[in-house]
Protein backbone atom coordinates (compact mmCIF):
# COMPACT_ATOMS: atom_id res chain seq x y z
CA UNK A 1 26.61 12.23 18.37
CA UNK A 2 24.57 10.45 15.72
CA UNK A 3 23.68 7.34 18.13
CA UNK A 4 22.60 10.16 21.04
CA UNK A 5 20.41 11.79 18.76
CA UNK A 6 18.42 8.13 17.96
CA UNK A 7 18.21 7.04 21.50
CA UNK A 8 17.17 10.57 22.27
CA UNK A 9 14.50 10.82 19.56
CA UNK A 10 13.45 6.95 21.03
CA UNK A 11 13.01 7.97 24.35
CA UNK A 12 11.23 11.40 24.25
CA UNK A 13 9.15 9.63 22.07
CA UNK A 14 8.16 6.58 24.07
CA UNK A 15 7.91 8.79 27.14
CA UNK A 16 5.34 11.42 25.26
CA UNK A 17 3.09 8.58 24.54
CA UNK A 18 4.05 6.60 27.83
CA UNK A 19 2.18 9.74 29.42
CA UNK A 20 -0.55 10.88 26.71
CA UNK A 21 -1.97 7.73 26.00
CA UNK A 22 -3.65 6.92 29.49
CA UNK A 23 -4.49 10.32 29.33
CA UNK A 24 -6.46 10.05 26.08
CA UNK A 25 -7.86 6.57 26.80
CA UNK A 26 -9.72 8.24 30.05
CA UNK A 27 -10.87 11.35 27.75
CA UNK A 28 -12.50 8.82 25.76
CA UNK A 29 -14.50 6.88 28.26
CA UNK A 30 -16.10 10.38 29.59
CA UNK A 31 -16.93 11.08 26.20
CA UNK A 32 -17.89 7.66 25.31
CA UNK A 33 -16.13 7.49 22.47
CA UNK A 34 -15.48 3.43 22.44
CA UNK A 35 -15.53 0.22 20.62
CA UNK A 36 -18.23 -1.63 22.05
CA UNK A 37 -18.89 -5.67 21.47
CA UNK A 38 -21.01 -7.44 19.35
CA UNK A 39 -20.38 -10.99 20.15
CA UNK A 40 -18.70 -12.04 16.48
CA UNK A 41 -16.10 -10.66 14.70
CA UNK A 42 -15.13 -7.94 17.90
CA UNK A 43 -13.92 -10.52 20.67
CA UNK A 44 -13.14 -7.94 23.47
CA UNK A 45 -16.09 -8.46 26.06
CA UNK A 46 -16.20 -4.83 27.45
CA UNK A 47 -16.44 -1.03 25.71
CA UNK A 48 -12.58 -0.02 25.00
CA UNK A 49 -11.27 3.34 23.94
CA UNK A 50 -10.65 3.60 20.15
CA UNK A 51 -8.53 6.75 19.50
CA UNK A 52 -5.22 5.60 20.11
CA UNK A 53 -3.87 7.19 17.14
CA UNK A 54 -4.44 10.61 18.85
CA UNK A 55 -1.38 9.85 21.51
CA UNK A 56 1.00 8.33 18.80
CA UNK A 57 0.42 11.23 16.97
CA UNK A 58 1.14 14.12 19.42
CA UNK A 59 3.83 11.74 20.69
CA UNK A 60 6.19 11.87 17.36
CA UNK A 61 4.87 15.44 16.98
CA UNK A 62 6.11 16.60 20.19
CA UNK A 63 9.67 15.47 20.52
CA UNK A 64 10.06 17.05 16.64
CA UNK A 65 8.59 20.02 18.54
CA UNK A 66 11.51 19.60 21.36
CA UNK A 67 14.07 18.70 19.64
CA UNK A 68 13.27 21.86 17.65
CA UNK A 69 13.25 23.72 20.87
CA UNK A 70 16.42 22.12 22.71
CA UNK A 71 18.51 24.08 20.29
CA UNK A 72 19.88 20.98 17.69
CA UNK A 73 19.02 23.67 14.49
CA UNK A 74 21.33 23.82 12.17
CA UNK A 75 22.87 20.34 13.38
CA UNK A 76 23.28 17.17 10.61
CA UNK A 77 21.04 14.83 12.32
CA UNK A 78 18.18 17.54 12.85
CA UNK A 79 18.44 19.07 9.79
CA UNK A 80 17.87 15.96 7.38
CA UNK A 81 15.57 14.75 9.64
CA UNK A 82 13.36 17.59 9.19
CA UNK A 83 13.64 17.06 5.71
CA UNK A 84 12.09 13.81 6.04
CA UNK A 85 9.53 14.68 8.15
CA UNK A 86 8.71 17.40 6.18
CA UNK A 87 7.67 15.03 3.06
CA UNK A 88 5.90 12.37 5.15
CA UNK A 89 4.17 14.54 8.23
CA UNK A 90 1.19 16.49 6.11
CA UNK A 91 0.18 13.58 4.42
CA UNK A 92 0.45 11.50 7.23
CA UNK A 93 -1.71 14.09 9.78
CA UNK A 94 -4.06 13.97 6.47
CA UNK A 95 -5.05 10.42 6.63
CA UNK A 96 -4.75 10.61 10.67
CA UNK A 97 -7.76 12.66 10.22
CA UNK A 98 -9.26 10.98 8.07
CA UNK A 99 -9.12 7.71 10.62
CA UNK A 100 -10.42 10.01 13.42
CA UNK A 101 -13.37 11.43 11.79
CA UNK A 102 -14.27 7.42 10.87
CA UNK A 103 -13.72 6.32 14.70
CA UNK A 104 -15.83 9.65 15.65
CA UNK A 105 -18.68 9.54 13.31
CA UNK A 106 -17.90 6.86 11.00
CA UNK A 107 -17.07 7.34 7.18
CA UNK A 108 -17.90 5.19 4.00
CA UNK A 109 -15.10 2.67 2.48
CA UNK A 110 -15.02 4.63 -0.63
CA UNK A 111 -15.02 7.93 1.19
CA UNK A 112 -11.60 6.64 3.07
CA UNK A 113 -10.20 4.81 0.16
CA UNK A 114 -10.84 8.27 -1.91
CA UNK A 115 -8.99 10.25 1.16
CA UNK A 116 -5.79 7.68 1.75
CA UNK A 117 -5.49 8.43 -2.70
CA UNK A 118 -5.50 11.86 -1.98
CA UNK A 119 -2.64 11.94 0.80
CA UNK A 120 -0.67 9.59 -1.25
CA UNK A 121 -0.89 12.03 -4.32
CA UNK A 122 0.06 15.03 -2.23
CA UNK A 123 3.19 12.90 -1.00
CA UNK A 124 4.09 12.18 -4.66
CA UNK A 125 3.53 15.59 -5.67
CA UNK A 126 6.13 16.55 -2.66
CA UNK A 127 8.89 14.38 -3.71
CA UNK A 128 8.32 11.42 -2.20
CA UNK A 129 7.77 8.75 -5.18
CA UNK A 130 9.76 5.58 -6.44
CA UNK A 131 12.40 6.80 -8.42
CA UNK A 132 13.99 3.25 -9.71
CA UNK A 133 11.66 3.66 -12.88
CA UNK A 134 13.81 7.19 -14.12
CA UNK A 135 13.68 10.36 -13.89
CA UNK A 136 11.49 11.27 -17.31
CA UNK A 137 8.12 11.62 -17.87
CA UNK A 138 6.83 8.15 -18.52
CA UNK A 139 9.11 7.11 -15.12
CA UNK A 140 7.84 9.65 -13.34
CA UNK A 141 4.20 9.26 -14.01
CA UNK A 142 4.93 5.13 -13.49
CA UNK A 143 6.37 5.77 -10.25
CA UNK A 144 4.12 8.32 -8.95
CA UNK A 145 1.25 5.40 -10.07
CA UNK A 146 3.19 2.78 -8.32
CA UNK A 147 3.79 5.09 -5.15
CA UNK A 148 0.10 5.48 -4.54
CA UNK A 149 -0.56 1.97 -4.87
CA UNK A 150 1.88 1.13 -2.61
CA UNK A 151 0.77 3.59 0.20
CA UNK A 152 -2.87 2.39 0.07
CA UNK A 153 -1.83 -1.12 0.38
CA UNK A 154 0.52 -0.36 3.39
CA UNK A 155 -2.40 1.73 4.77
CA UNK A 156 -5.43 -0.42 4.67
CA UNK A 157 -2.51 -3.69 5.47
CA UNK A 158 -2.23 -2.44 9.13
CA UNK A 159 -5.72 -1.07 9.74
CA UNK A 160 -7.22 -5.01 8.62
CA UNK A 161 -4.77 -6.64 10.42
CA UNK A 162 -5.44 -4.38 13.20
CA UNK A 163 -8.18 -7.21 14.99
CA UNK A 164 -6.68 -8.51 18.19
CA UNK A 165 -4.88 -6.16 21.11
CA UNK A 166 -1.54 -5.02 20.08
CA UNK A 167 -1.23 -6.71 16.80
CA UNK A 168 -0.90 -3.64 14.53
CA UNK A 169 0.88 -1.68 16.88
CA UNK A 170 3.60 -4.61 17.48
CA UNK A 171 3.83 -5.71 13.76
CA UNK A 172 4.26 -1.58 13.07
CA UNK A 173 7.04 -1.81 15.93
CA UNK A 174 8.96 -4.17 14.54
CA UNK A 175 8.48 -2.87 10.87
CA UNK A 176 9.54 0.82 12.11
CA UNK A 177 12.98 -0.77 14.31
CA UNK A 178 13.47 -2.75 10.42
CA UNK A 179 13.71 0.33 8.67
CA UNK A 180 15.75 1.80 11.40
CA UNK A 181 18.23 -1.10 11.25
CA UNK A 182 18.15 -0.59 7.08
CA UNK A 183 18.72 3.60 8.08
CA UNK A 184 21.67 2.82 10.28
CA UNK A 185 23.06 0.24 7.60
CA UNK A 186 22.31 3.10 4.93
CA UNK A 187 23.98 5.89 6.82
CA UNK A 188 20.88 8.05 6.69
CA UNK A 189 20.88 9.79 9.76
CA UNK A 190 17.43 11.47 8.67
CA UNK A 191 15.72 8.78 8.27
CA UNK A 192 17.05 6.88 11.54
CA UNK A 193 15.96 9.78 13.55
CA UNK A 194 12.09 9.67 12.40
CA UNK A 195 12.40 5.75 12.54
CA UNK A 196 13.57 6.22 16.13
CA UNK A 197 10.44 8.83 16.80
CA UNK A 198 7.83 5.90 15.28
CA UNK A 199 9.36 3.10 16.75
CA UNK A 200 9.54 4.82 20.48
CA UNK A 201 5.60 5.73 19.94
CA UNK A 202 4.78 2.78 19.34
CA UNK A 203 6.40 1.16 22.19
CA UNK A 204 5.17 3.65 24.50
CA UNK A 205 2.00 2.72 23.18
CA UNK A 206 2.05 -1.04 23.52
CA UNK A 207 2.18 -0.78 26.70
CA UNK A 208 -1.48 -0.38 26.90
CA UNK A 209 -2.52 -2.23 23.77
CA UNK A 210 -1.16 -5.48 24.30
CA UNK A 211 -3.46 -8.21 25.57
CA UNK A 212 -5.53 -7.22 27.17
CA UNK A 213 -5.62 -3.97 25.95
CA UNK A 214 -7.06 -0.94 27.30
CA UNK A 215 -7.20 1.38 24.39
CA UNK A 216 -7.36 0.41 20.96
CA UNK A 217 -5.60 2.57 17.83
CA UNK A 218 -8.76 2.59 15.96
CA UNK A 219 -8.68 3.76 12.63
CA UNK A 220 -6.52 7.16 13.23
CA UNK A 221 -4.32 5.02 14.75
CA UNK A 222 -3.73 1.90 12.26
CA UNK A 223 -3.92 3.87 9.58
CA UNK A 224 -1.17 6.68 10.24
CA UNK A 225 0.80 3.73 10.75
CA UNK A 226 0.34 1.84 7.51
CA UNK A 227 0.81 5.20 5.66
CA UNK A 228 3.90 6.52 7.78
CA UNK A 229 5.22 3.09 6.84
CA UNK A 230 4.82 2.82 3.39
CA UNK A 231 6.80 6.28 3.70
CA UNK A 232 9.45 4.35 4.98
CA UNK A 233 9.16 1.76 2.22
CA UNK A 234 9.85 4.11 -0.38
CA UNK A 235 12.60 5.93 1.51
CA UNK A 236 14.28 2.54 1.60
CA UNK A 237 13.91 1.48 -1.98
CA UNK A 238 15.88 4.93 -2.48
CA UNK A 239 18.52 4.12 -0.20
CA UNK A 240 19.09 0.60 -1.48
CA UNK A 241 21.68 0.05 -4.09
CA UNK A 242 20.73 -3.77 -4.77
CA UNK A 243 18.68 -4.65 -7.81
CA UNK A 244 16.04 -6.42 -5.80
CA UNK A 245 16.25 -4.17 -3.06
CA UNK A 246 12.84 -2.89 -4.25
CA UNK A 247 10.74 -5.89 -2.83
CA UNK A 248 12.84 -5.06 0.70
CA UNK A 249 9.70 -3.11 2.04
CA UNK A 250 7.08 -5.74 0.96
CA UNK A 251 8.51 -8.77 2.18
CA UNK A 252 9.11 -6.10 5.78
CA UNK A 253 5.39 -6.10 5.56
CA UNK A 254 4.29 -9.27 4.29
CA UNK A 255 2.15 -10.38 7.00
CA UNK A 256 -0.24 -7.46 6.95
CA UNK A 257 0.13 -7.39 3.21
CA UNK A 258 -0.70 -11.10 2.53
CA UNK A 259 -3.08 -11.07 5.32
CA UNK A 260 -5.15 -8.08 3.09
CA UNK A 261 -4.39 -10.08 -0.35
CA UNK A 262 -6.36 -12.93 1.25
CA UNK A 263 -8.77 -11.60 2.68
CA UNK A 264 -9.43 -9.55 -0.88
CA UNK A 265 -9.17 -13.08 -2.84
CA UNK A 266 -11.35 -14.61 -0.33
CA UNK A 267 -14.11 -12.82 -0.54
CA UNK A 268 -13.74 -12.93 -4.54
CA UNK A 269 -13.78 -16.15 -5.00
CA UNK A 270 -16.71 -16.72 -2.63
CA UNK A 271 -18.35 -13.59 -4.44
CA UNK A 272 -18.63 -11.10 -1.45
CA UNK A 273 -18.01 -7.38 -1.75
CA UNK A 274 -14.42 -6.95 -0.81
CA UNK A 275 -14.43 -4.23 1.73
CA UNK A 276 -17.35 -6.88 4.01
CA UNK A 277 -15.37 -7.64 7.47
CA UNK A 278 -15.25 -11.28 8.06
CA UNK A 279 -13.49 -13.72 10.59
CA UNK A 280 -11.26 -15.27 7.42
CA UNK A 281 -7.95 -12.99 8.90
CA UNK A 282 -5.21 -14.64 9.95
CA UNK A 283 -5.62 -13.59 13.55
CA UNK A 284 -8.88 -15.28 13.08
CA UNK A 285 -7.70 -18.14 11.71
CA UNK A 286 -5.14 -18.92 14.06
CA UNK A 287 -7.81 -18.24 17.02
CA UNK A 288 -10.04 -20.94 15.62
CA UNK A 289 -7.15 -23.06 16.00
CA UNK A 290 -7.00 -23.21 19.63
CA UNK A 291 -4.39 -20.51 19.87
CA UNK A 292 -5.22 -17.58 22.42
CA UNK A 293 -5.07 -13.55 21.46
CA UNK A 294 -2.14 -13.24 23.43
CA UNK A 295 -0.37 -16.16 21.21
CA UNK A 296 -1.41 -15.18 18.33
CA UNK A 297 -0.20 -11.75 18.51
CA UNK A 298 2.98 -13.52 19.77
CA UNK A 299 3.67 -15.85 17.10
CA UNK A 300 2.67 -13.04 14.54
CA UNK A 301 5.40 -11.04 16.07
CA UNK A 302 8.00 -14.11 15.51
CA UNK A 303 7.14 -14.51 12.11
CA UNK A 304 7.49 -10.38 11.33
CA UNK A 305 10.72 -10.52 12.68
CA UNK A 306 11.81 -13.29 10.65
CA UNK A 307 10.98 -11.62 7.59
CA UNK A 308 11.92 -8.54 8.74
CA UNK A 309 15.56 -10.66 8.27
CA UNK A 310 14.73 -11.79 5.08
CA UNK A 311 14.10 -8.00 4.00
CA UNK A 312 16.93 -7.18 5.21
CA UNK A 313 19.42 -9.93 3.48
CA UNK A 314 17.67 -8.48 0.46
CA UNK A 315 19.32 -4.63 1.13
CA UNK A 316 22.49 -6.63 0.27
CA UNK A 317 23.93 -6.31 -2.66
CA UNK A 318 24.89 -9.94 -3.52
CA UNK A 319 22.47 -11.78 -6.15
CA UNK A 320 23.19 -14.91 -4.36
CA UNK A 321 21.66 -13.94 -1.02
CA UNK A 322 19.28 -11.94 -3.08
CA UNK A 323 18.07 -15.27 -4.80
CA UNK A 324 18.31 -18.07 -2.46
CA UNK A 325 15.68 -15.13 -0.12
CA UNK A 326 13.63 -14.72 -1.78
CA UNK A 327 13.53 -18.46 -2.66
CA UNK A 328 12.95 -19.33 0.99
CA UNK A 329 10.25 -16.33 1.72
CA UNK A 330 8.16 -17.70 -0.97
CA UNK A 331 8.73 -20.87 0.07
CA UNK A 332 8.00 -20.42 3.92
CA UNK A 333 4.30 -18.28 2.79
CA UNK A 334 3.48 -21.03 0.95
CA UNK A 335 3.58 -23.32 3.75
CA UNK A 336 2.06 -20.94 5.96
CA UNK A 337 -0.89 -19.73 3.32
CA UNK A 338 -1.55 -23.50 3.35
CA UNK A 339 -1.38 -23.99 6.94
CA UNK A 340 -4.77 -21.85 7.19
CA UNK A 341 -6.24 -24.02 5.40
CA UNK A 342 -8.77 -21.54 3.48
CA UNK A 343 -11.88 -23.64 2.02
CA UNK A 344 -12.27 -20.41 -0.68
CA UNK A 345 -8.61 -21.25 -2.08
CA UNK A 346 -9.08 -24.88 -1.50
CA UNK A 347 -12.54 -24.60 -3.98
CA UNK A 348 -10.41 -22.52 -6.17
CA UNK A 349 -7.82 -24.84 -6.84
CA UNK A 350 -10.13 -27.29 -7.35
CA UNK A 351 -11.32 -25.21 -10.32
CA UNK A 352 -8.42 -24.04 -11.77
CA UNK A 353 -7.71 -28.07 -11.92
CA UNK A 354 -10.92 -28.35 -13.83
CA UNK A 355 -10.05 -25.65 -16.38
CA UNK A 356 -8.38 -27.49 -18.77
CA UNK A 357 -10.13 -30.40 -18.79
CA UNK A 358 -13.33 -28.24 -19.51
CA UNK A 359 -11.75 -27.03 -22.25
CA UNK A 360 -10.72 -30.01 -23.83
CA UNK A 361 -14.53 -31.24 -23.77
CA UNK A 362 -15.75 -27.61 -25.15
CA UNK A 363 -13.53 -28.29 -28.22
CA UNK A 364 -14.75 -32.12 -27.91
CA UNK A 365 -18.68 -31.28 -27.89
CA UNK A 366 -17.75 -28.96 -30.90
CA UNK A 367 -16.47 -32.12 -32.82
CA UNK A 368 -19.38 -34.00 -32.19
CA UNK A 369 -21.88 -31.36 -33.44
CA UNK A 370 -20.42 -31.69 -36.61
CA UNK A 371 -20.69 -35.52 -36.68
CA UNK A 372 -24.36 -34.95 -35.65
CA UNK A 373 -24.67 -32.72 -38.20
CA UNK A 374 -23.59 -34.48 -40.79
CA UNK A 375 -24.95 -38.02 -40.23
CA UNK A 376 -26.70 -39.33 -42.66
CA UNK A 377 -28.72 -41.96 -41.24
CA UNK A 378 -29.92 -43.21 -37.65
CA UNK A 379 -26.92 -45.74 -37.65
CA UNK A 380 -24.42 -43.10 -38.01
CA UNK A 381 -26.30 -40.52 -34.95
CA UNK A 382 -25.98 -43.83 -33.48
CA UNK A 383 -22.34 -44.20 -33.65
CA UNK A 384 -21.71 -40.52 -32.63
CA UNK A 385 -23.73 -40.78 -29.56
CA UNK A 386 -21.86 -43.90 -28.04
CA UNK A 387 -18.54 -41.96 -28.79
CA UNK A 388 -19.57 -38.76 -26.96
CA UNK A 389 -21.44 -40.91 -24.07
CA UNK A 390 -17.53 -42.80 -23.58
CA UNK A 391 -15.82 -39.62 -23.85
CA UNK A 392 -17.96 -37.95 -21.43
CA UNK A 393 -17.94 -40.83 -18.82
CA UNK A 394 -21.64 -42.48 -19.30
CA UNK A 395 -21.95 -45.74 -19.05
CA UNK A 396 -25.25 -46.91 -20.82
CA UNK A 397 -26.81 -45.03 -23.52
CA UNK A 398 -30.01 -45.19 -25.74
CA UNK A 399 -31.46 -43.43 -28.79
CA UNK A 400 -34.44 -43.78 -29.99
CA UNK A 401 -34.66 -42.40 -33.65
CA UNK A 402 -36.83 -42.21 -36.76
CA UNK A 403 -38.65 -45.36 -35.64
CA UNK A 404 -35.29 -47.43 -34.80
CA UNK A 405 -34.09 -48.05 -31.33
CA UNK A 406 -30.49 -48.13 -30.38
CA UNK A 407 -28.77 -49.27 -26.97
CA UNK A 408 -25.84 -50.00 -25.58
CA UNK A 409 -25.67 -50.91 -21.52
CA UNK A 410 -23.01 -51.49 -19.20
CA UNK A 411 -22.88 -54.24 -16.46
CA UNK A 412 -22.72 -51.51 -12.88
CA UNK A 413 -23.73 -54.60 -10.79
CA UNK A 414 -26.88 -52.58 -9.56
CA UNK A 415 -24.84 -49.06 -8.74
CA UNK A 416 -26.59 -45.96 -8.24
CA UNK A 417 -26.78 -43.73 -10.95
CA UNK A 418 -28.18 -40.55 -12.47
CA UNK A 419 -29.49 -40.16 -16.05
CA UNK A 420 -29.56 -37.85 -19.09
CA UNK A 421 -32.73 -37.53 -20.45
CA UNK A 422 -34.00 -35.42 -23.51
CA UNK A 423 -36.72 -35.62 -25.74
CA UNK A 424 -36.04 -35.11 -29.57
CA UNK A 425 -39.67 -35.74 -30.42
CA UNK A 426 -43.24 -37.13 -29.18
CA UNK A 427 -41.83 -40.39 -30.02
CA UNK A 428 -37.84 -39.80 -29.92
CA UNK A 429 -35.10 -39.69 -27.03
CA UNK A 430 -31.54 -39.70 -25.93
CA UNK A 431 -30.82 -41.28 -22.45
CA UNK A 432 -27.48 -41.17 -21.08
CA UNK A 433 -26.86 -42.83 -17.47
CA UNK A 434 -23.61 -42.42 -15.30
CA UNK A 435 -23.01 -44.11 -12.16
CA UNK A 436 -22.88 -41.60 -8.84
CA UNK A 437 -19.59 -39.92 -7.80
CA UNK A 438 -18.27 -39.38 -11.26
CA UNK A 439 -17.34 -35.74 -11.92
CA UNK A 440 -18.34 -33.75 -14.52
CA UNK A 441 -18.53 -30.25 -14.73
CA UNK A 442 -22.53 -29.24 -14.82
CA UNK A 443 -21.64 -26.95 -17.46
CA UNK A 444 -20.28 -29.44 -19.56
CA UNK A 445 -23.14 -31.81 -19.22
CA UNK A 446 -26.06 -28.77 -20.02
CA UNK A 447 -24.07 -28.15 -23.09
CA UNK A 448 -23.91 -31.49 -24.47
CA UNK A 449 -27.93 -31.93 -23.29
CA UNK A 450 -28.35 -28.77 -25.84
CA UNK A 451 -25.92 -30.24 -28.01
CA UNK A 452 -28.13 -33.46 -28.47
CA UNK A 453 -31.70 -31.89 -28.42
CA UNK A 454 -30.37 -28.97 -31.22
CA UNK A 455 -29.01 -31.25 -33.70
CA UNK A 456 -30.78 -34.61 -33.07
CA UNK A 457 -34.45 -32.89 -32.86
CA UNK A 458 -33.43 -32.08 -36.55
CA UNK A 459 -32.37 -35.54 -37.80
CA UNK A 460 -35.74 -36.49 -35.94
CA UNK A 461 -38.07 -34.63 -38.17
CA UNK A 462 -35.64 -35.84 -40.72
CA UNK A 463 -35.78 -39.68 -40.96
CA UNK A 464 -39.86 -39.55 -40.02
CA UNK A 465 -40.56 -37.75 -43.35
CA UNK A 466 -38.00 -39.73 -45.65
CA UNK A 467 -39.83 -43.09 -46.50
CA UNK A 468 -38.64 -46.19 -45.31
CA UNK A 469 -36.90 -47.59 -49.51
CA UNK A 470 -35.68 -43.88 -49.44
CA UNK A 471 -33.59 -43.71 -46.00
CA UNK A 472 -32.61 -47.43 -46.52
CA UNK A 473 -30.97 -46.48 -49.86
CA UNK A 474 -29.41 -43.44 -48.21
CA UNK A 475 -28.12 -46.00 -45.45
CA UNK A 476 -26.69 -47.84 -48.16
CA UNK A 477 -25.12 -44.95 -49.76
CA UNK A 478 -23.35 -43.48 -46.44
CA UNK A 479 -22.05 -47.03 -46.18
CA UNK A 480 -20.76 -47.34 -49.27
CA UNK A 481 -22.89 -50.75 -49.83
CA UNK A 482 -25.99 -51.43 -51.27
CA UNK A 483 -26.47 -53.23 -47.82
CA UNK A 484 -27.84 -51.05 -44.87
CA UNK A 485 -25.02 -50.71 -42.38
CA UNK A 486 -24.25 -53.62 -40.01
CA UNK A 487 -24.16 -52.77 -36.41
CA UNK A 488 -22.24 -54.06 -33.70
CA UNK A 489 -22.06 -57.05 -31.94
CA UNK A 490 -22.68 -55.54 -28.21
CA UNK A 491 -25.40 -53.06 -30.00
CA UNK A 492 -29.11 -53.99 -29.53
CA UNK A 493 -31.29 -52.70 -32.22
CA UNK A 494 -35.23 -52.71 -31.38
């Protein structure tokens, strides 16, 4: 009885939308109501419909509405299942409008991202909410926090992913039949019955959305389908018994998911607002690879229903399977993350290489201030500046200082190079040269240039007012001689 009642809610499903959705798409080419080109990031060459969440909708709608009417009140099946849909339709039909009145009219990012919090508030407020943190106050305001986080990931996931034909809509297929499989594995005949009703719409659907695709969901459309999903993500954490169970939804969703934490990371790294569309999606990626829409939406499909497996070895409750999946999942993005080859994370792994070794020369330029500081004589300046020219990577250095001249030079067999230059005085310098190629962070190098003019401008006007018998007896004393100090061998004095 249970099975009939899925394949039932499947097919009246699938045939609603099988039959609406044509209708729709020609409703919205008389009213004009279309995506049209522009040559960059929107590859479709000719106007295309753009309310296809209208026939999904009225699709899952309607076979509630005749299952309602065939009599099955009052039944098991029909009965939870209109519990579920009772906690996950008015929210859902919320941000459905919301999508509409953006692919009608058009609505601000904030305005949307304001709307999705709302509907994912009223859902909490229903019932609806992660319960694994308790059932007390603190757990209930945590999970009601980490519900509405989790919804407006879900729902902005599918509507950026949503950038070649049928790539929402198929990665939403095979994320609705996953949470069917974990329903039927669950014994939740509720919740397989409203799977059944997605999954069917979205099949029907598909039919005119793959490549190349006559109607597009649009924004009603893609996200209804993130939101009605991250429904089903929370329904499932419920269900599942196993203590890692939780992340069962996320790694369901991971491509959309990852696909948005990218594109969010991207465009911080590289300093762009984070709601700016770009070509940096994966879709895009992959298309700049030589790999057709059709392919890509393919091979995207492959790799959702492999970790729609994954998800599911996670529903068991064995810590062994638990471990060695979630081992392998973050394994196999790894590899895939990399595959894409992103310049943004490549630059940013540059830097986070360079962090520490920044660091070390902060605390190293802060040691040599106080040797500049407290140098008593020309000699002993000297001394510090050929230290923190070798620590720092240059090669040949000079200082010229209270009337002496210091230098030390390198044999670079003609190389090119750049030099440090900074003026202490009218009369006095520092010059630091490094041959070409060398790293060093420009930070690093305008500090020590401050560095050297702050403290060695002072020893300048310094040793020109102390008379000649006067700094050659403090020379002596720093020395601990009565002999100025000697310097060395490879050091040419002027």
């Amino acid at each position: 009885m249970i099975v009939s009642w899925v394949i039932s809610s499947f097919a009246l499903s699938f045939g609603f939308c099988l039959l609406l959705t044509p209708l729709f798409r020609n409703l919205a080419l008389r009213w004009s109501c279309v995506d049209r080109p522009d040559f960059g990031r929107k590859i479709h060459r000719v106007p295309v419909p753009r309310v296809g969440g209208v026939p999904i909708v009225l699709a899952c709608t309607g076979s509630f509405a005749t299952l309602f009417l065939l009599g099955s009140r009052g039944t098991l099946a029909f009965d939870q299942s209109l519990s579920v849909a009772w906690m996950v339709w008015p929210a859902s039909v919320f941000v459905f409008i919301i999508g509409l009145i953006d692919d009608l009219i058009g609505l601000k990012a904030i305005q949307k991202l304001g709307g999705q919090i709302l509907a994912a508030v009223l859902l909490c407020v229903g019932g609806l909410r992660f319960t694994i943190f308790g059932d007390g106050v603190w757990g209930c305001a945590l999970g009601g926090a980490v519900t509405v986080v989790w919804l407006v990931a879900c729902t902005n996931a599918f509507n950026l992913i949503d950038g070649i034909d049928g790539l929402a809509a198929g990665l939403g297929l095979i994320a609705a039949l996953t949470a069917l499989s974990v329903a039927v594995l669950d014994g939740d005949v509720g919740f397989r019955v409203v799977a059944a009703i997605v999954a069917g719409s979205l099949l029907g659907f598909l039919r005119f959305n793959f490549s190349p695709a006559s109607i597009f969901l649009g924004d009603s459309g893609s996200l209804w389908i993130g939101f009605v999903l991250g429904c089903f993500g929370v329904i499932w954490v419920q269900e599942s018994t196993a203590v890692l169970g939780f992340f069962a939804p996320a790694v369901a969703f991971s491509i959309p998911l990852l696909d948005t934490t990218l594109s969010f990371a991207r465009r911080f790294v590289a300093r762009r607002p984070i709601f700016t569309a770009d070509r940096g999606h994966v879709h895009h990626r992959l298309i700049e690879r030589g790999f057709t829409p059709c392919r890509v939406a393919l091979l995207l499909y492959a790799a959702s229903a492999l970790v729609s497996c994954f998800s599911l070895m996670l529903s068991v409750d064995s810590g062994i399977i638990q471990s060695i999946t979630i081992v392998v999942f973050c394994a196999a993005a790894s590899i895939a993350i990399q595959c894409l080859r992103y310049k943004e994370f490549g630059t940013f792994a540059y830097l986070l290489s360079r962090v520490r070794s920044n660091v070390d020369s902060q605390i190293s330029l802060h040691a040599f201030e106080e040797r500049f500081r407290n140098a008593a004589s020309p000699e002993e300046c000297w001394s510090a500046l050929r230290n923190v020219g070798r620590e720092f990577g240059f090669t040949d250095s000079t200082l010229q200082l209270g009337g002496d001249r210091f230098e030390e030079r390198s044999n670079t067999n003609g190389d090119a190079s750049w030099y440090l230059y900074v003026p202490l005085s009218t009369s006095d310098y520092v010059s630091l040269t490094r041959p070409c190629g060398s790293l060093t962070a420009a930070d690093t190098v305008t500090r020590l240039a401050d560095l050297l003019h702050r403290t060695l401008s002072e020893k300048s006007a310094a040793f020109h007012v102390i008379p000649e018998r006067d700094r050659s007896s403090t020379i002596a004393q720093s020395t601990g001689s009565k002999e100025p100090a000697i310097l060395q061998p490879e050091i040419q004095r002027w």
